[in-house]
Protein backbone atom coordinates (compact mmCIF):
# COMPACT_ATOMS: atom_id res chain seq x y z
CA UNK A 1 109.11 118.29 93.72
CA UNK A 2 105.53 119.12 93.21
CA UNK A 3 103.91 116.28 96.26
CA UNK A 4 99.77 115.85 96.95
CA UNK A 5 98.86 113.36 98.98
CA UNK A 6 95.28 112.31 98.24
CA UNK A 7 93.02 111.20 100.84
CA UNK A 8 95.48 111.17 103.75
CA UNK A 9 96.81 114.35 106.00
CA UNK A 10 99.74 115.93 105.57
CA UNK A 11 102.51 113.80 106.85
CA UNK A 12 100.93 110.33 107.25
CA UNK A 13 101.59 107.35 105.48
CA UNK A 14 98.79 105.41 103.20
CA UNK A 15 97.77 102.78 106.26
CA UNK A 16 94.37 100.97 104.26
CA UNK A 17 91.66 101.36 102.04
CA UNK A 18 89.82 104.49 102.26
CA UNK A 19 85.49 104.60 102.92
CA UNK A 20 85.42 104.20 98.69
CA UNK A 21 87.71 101.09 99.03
CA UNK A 22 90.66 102.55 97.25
CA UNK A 23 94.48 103.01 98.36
CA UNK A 24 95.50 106.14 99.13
CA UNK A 25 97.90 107.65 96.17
CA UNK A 26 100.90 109.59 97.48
CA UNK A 27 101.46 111.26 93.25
CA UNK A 28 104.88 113.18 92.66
CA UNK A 29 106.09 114.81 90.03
CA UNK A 30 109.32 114.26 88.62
CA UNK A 31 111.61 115.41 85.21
CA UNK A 32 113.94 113.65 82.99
CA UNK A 33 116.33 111.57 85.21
CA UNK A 34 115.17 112.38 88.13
CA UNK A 35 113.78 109.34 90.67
CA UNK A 36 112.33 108.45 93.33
CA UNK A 37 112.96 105.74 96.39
CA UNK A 38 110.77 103.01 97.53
CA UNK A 39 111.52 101.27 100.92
CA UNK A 40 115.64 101.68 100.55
CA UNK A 41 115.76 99.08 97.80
CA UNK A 42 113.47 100.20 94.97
CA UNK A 43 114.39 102.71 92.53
CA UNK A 44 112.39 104.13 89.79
CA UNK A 45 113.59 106.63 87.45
CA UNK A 46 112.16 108.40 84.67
CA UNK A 47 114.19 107.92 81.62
CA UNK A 48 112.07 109.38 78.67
CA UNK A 49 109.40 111.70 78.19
CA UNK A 50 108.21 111.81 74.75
CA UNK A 51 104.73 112.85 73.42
CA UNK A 52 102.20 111.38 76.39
CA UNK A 53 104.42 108.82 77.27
CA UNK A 54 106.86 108.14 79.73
CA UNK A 55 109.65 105.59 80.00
CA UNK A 56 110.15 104.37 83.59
CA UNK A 57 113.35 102.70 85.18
CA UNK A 58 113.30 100.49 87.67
CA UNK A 59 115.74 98.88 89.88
CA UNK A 60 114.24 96.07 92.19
CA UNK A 61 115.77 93.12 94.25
CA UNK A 62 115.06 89.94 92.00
CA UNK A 63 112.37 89.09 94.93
CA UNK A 64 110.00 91.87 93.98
CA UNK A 65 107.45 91.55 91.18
CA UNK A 66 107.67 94.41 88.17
CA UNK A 67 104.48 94.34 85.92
CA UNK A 68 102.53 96.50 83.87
CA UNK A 69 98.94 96.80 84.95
CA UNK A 70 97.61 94.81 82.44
CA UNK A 71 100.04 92.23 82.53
CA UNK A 72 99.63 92.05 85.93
CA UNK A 73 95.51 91.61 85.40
CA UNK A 74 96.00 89.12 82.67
CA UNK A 75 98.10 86.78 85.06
CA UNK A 76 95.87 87.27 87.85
CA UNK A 77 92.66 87.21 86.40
CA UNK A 78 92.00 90.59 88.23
CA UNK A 79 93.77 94.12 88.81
CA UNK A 80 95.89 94.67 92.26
CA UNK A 81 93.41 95.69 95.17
CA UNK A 82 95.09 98.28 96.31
CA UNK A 83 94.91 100.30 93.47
CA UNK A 84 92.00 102.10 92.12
CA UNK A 85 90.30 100.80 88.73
CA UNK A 86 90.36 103.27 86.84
CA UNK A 87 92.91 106.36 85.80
CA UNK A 88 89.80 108.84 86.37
CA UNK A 89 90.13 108.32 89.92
CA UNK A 90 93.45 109.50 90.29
CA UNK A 91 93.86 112.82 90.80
CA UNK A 92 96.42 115.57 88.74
CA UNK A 93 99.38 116.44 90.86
CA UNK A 94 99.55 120.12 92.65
CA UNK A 95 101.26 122.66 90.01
């Protein structure tokens, strides 16, 4: 698992907004079938690579809201403020 944790040290947890006003973004890389685990309940699994795109499982409790981004912008008139605005300011995980 190829990890880079992006605006935080190594070892801490994303606790608010850094001085640009974004989240920090913990990124991981993972391969076909392969997951990750959010908070004990959330799993989310790639399922399919193909070309640039990637299929994405995920298992939630019925409680928690699943969107895509722009879904989640066209219900809320907005996109989520804890995530930055735009793809570019993400940055590539560690090879």
């Amino acid at each position: 698992v190829h990890v880079r944790r992006t605006g935080i040290g190594a070892g801490e947890l994303p606790a608010q907004p850094t001085a640009q006003g974004r989240a920090t973004m913990l990124v991981l890389s993972r391969k076909k079938n392969e997951s990750i685990i959010i908070n004990d309940d959330i799993i989310i699994t790639v399922v399919e690579i193909r070309g640039d795109k990637v299929r994405l499982g995920i298992q939630a409790p019925a409680s928690v809201s699943v969107h895509r981004r722009e879904v989640y912008e066209a219900i809320h008139g907005k996109a989520p403020e804890i995530l930055p605005s735009k793809a570019e300011n993400c940055q590539k995980p560690v090879e």
